[in-house]
Structures are given as C-alpha cells and as structure tokens.
C-alpha atoms as a PDB file:
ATOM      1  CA  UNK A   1     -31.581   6.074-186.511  1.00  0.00           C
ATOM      2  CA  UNK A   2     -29.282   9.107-187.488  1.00  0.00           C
ATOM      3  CA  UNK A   3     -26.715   9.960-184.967  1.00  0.00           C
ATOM      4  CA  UNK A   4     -27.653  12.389-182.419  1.00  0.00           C
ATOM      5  CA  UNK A   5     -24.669  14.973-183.048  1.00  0.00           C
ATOM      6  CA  UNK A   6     -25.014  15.068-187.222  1.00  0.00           C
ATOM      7  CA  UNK A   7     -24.258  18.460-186.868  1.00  0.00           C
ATOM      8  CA  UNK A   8     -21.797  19.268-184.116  1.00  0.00           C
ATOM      9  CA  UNK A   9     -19.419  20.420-186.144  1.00  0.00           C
ATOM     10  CA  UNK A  10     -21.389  23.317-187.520  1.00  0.00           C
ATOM     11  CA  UNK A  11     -21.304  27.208-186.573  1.00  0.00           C
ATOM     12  CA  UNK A  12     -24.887  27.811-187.950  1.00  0.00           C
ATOM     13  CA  UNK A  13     -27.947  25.648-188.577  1.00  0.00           C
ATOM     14  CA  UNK A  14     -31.185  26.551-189.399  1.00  0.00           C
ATOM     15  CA  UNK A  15     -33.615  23.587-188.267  1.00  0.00           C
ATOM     16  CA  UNK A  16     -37.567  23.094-188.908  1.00  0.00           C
ATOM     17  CA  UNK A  17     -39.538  22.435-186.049  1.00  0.00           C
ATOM     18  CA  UNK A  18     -42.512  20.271-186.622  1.00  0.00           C
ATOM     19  CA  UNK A  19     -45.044  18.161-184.245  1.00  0.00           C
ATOM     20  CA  UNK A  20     -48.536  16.380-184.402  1.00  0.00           C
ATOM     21  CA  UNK A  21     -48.790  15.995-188.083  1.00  0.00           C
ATOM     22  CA  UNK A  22     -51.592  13.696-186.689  1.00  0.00           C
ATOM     23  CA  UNK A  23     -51.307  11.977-190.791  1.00  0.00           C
ATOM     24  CA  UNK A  24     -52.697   9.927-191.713  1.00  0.00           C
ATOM     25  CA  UNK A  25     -55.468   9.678-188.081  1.00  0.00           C
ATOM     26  CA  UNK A  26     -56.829  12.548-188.155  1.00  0.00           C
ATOM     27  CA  UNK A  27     -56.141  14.065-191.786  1.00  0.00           C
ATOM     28  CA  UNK A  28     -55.065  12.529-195.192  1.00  0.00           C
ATOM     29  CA  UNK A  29     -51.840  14.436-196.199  1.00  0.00           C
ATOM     30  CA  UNK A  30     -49.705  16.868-194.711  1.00  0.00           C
ATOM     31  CA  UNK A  31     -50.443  20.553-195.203  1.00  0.00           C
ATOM     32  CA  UNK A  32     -49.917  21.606-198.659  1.00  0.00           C
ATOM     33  CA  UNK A  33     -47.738  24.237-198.660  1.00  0.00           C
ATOM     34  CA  UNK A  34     -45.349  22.997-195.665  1.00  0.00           C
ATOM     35  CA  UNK A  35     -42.678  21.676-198.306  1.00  0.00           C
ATOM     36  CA  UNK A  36     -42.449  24.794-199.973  1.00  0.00           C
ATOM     37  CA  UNK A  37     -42.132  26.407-196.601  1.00  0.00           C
ATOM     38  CA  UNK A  38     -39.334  24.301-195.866  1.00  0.00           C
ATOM     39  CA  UNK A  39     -37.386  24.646-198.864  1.00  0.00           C
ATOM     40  CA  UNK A  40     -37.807  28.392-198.571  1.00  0.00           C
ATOM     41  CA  UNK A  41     -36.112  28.816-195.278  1.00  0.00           C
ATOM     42  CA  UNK A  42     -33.299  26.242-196.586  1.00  0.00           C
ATOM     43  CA  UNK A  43     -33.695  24.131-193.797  1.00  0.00           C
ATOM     44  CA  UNK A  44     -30.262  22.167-192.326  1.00  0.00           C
ATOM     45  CA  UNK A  45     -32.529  19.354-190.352  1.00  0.00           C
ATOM     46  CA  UNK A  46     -36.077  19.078-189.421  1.00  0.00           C
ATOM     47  CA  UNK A  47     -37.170  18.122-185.870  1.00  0.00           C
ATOM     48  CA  UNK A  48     -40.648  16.234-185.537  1.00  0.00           C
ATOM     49  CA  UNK A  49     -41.785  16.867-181.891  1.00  0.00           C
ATOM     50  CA  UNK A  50     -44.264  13.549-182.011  1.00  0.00           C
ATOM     51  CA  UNK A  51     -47.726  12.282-182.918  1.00  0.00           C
ATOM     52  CA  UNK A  52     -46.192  11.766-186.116  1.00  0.00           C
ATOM     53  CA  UNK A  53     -48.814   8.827-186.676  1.00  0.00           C
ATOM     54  CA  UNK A  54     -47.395   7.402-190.054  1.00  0.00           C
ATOM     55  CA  UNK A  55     -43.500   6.567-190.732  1.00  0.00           C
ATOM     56  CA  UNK A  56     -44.778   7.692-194.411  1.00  0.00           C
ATOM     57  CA  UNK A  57     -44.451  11.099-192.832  1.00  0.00           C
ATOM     58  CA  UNK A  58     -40.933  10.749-192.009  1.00  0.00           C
ATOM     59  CA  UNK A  59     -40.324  10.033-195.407  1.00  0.00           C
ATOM     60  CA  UNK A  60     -41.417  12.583-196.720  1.00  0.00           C
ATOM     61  CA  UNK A  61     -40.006  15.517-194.615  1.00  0.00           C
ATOM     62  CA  UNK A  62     -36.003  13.139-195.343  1.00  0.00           C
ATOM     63  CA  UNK A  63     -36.440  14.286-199.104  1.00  0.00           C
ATOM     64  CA  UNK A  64     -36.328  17.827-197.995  1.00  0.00           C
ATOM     65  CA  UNK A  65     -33.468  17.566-194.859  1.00  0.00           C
ATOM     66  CA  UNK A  66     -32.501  15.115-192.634  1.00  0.00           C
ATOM     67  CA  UNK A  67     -35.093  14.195-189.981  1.00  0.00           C
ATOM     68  CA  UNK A  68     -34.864  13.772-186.141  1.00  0.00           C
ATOM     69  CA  UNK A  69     -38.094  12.137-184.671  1.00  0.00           C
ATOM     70  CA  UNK A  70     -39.506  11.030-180.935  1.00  0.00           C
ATOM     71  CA  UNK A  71     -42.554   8.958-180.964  1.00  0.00           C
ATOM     72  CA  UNK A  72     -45.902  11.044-178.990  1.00  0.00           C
ATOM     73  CA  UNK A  73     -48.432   9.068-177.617  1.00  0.00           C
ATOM     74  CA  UNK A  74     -50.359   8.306-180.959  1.00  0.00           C
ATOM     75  CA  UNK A  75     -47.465   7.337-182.474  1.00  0.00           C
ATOM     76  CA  UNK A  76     -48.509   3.383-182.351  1.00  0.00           C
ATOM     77  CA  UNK A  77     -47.380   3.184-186.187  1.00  0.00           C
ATOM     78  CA  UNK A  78     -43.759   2.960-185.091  1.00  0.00           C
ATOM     79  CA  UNK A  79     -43.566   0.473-182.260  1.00  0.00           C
ATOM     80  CA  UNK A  80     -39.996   0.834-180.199  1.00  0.00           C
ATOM     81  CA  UNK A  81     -38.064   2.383-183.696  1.00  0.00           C
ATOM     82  CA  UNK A  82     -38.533   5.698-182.126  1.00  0.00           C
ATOM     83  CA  UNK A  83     -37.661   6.890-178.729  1.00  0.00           C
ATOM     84  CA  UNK A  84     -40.624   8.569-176.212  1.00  0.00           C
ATOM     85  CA  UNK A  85     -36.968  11.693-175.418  1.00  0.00           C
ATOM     86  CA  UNK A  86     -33.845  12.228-177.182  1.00  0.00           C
ATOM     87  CA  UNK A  87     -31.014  14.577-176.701  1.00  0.00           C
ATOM     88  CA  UNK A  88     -29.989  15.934-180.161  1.00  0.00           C
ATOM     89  CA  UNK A  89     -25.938  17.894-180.007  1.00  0.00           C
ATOM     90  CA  UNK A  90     -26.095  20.407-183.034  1.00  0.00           C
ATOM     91  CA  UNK A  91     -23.795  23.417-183.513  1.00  0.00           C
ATOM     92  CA  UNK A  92     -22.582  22.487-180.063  1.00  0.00           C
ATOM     93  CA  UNK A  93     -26.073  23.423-178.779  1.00  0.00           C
ATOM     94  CA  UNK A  94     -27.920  20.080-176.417  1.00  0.00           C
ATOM     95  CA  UNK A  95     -31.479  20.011-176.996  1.00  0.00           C
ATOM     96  CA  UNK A  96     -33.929  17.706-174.817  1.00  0.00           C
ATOM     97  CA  UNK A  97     -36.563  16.416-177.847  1.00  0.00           C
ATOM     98  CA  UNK A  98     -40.051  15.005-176.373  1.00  0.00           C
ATOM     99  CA  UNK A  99     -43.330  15.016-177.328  1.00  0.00           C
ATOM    100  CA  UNK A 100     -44.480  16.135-173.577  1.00  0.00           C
ATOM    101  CA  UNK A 101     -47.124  14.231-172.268  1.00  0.00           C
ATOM    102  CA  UNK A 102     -44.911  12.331-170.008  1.00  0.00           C
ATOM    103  CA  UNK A 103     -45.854   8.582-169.136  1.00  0.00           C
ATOM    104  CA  UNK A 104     -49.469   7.150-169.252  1.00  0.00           C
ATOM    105  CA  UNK A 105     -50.177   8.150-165.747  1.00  0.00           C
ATOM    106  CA  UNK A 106     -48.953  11.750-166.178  1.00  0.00           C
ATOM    107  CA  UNK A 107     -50.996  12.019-168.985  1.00  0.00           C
ATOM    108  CA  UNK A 108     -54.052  10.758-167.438  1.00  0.00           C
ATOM    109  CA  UNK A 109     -53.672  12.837-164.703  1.00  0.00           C
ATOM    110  CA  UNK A 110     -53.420  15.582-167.216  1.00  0.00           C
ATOM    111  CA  UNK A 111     -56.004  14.758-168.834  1.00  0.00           C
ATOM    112  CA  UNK A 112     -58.330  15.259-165.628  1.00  0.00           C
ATOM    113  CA  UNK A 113     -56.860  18.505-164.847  1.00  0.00           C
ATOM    114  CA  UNK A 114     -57.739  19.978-168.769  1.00  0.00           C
ATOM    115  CA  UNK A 115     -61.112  19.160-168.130  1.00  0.00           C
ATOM    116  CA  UNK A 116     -60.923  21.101-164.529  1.00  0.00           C
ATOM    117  CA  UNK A 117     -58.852  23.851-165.190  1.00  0.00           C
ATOM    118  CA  UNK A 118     -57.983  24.026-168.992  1.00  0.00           C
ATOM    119  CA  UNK A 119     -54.918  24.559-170.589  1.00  0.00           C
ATOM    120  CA  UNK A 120     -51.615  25.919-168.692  1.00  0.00           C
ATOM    121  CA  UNK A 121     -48.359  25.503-169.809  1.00  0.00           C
ATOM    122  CA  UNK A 122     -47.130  25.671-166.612  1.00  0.00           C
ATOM    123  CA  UNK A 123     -48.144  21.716-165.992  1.00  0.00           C
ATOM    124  CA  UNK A 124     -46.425  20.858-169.036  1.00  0.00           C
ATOM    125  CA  UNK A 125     -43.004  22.674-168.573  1.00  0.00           C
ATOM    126  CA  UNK A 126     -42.710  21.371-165.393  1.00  0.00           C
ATOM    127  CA  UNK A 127     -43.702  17.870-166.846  1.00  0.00           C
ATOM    128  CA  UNK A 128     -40.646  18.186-169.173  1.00  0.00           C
ATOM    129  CA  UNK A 129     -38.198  19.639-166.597  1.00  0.00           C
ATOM    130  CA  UNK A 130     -38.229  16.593-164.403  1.00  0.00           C
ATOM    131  CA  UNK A 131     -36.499  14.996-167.500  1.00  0.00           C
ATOM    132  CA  UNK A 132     -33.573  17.673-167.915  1.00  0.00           C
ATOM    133  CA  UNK A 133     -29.719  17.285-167.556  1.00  0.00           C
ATOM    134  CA  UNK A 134     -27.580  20.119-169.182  1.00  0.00           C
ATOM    135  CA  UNK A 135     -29.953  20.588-172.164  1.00  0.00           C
ATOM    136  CA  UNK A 136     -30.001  24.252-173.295  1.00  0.00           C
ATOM    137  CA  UNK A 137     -32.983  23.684-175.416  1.00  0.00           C
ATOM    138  CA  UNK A 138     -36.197  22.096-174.860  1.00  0.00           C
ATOM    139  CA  UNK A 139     -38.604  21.287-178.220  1.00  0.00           C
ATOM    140  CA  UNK A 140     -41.850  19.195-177.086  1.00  0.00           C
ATOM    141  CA  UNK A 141     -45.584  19.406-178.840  1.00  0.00           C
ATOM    142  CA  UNK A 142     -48.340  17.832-177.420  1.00  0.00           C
ATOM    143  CA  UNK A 143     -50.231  20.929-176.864  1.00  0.00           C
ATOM    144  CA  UNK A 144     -51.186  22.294-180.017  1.00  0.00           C
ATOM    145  CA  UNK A 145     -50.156  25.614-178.810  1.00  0.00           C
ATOM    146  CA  UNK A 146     -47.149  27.092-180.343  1.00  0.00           C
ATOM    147  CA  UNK A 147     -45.062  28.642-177.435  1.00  0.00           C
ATOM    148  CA  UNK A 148     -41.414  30.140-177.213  1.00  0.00           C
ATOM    149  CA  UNK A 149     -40.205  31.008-173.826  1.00  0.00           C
ATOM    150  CA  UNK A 150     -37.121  31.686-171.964  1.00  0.00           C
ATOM    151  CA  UNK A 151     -37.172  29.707-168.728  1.00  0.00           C
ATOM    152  CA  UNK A 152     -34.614  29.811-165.913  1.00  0.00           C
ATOM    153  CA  UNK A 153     -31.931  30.005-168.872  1.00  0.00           C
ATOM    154  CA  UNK A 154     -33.344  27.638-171.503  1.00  0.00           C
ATOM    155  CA  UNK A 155     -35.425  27.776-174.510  1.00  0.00           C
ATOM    156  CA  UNK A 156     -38.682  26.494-175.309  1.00  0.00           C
ATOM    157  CA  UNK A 157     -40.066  25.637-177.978  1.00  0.00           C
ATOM    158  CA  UNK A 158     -42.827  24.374-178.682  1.00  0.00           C
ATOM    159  CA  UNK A 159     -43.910  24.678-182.990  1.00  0.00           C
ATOM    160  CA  UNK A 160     -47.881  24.049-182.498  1.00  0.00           C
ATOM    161  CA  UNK A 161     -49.662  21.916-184.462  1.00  0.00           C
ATOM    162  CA  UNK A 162     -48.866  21.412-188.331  1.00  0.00           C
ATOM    163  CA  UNK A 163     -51.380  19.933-188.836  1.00  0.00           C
ATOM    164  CA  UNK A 164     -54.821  21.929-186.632  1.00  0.00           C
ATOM    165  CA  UNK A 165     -54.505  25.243-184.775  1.00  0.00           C
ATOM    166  CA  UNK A 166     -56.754  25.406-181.236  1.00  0.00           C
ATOM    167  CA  UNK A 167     -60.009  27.083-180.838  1.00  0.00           C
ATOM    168  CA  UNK A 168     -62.459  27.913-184.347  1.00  0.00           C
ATOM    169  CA  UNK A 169     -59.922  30.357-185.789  1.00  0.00           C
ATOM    170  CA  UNK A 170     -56.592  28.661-185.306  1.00  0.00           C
ATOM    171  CA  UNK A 171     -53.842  28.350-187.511  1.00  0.00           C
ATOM    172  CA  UNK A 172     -51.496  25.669-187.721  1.00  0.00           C
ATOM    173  CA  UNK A 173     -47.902  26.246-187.405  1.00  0.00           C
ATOM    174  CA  UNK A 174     -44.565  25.587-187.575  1.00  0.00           C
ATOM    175  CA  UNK A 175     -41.146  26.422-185.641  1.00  0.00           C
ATOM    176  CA  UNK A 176     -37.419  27.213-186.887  1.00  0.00           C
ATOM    177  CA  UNK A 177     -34.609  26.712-184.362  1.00  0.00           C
ATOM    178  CA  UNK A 178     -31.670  28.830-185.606  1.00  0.00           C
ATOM    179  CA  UNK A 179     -28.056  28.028-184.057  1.00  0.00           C
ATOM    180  CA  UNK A 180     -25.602  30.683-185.028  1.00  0.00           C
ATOM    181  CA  UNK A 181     -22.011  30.344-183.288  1.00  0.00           C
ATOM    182  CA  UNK A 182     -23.227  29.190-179.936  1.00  0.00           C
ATOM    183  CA  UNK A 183     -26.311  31.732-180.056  1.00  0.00           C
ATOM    184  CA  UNK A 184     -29.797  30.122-179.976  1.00  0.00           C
ATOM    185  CA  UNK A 185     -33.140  31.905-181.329  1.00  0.00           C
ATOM    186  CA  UNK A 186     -36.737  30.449-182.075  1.00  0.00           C
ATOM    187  CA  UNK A 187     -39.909  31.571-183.897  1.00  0.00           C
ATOM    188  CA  UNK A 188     -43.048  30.617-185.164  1.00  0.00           C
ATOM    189  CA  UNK A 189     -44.348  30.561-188.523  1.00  0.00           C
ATOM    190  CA  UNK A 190     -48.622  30.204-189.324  1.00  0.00           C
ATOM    191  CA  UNK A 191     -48.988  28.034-192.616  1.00  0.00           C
ATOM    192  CA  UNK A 192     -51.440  29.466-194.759  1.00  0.00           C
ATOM    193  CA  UNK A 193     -54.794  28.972-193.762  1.00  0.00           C
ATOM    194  CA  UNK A 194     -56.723  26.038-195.505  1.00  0.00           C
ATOM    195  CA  UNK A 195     -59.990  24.625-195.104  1.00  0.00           C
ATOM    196  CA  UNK A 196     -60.526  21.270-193.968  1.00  0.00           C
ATOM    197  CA  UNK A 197     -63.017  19.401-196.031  1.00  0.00           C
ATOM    198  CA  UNK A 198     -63.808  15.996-194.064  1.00  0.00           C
ATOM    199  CA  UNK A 199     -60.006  14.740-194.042  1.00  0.00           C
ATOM    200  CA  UNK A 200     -58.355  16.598-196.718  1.00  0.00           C
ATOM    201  CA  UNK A 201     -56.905  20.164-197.680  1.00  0.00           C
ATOM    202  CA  UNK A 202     -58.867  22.912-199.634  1.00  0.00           C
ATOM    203  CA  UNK A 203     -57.946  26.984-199.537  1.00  0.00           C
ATOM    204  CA  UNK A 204     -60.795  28.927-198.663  1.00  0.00           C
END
C-alpha cells in the first residue's frame, strides 16, 4: 500500500477523483475516454472513492499516476488489501477517503430510508462526519451523485459515478481535487456520453 503522505512535501497537486467504476460487475471496461481525460489534466495522483470491483482496475489507473484506493461495499475482489477509510496527507492538506455507506447496518438502514424518502445527501454527510478528526477534506462515492459542498469548513467531494450517471439522462463523471499552497478547490467533469450496449461502451 503506498504511504499515505506521498505528497506532503508538495505546494501544488492536481489529483483525479474517481469512484464506482463498478468493472468488471456491472460493465466490461472502464469508460473509454477516461485515460485520455486523465492525461489531459496531468494528473499528480488519482483517488478511487470505492466499488472499484476488480484490482485490474487499479492497475490500470497506476500506469497513468499513482493510485490511492478504499474498498466500497462491492469491493469483495480485494478481501482486507484495502481499507473500508483512509486519511491521505498531500500538499499538507488531510483528507478523510471512504466510500460512504458506513457499516452493514448503516447501510441497511439506508437502504430502507431510499425506498421511503429517496435520495438526500444529508443522511450521507452526516454518515461520514461521525468518522472525522481534523480532516479538511472529505472524498466518498457511494451515491452516484457527483456533489461539491462546503460544510461547516470542509470540502466535499463526492466525483459521481465513472462508470453510470442517475436517472435516464445521466452522465457519468469524474472529480479533480486541486491543492495549491495550502488552498483547496474541487470540480466535476461529465465524460463524454456513450451508449451502453449490454455491458460494453459504444458512442451514440
């Protein structure tokens, strides 16, 4: 596992955000144009919020920068070699890494509630801030639902999925974290839209 402060001694970082790649359970490869996205913004590190599903994933993403992983809760593939939270030190910035659906009763619980009352991020921040010490940044998936907020002083980020957007005309998506001399920013990026056709890629 790479040491958690790879990075500390940097002013400015740019980092991919990534989560539930969902490869190879739900679809065959990774979206085809996510490399080239990477490249493009020159990436220092990529950060894989969970559901993962294949370590062949993780290899893939380390040709391109060095990777920093938690395990989500379809993340079977990878046993105890990846932690459930992990706080990352990078350009001097702490950043509390989950996946965000909490232990098995937590997500059961939240399970029950989506079918009641549907999605609110609300049940999911607060979820996630049980588990805070002195992070300044929090980077979860889970959701699907890309999301950057300011929160009581913190940042949240949360990249959506790379893999399937939510509702008939999602996207998916992407985040970059960027770290410049102690100041912290986040945004989301929409890969290009693609057709799914049964587990595979196709542009429309």
């Amino acid at each position: 596992m790479r040491p958690d402060n790879l990075f500390e001694k940097h002013a400015r970082i740019n980092v991919g955000v990534i989560a539930d790649t969902h490869v190879p359970d739900r679809i065959e490869g990774l979206h085809p144009d996510l490399a080239d996205i990477l490249r493009s913004e020159r990436v220092d590190a990529i950060i894989h919020a969970g559901d993962i599903s294949s370590p062949m994933v993780i290899r893939q993403l380390e040709k391109l920068a060095p990777v920093f992983a938690v395990r989500g809760n379809r993340d079977w593939a990878f046993g105890k070699t990846l932690p459930w939270t992990r706080t990352l030190s990078m350009a001097g910035i702490r950043i509390l890494l989950t996946h965000g659906q909490g232990g098995l009763g937590d997500y059961l619980v939240d399970k029950l509630w989506y079918l009641l009352d549907g999605y609110r991020a609300e049940r999911y921040l607060a979820l996630i801030e049980k588990r805070l010490v002195d992070e300044q940044v929090v980077i979860f998936g889970h959701t699907h639902r890309a999301l950057v907020l300011e929160r009581d002083g913190r940042l949240f980020l949360n990249p959506g999925s790379a893999a399937f957007g939510i509702g008939k005309d999602g996207q998916p998506s992407i985040g970059f974290l960027n770290i410049d001399n102690g100041k912290v920013s986040a945004r989301i990026v929409t890969l290009p839209r693609m057709k799914l056709n049964g587990r595979g890629w196709r542009k429309f």
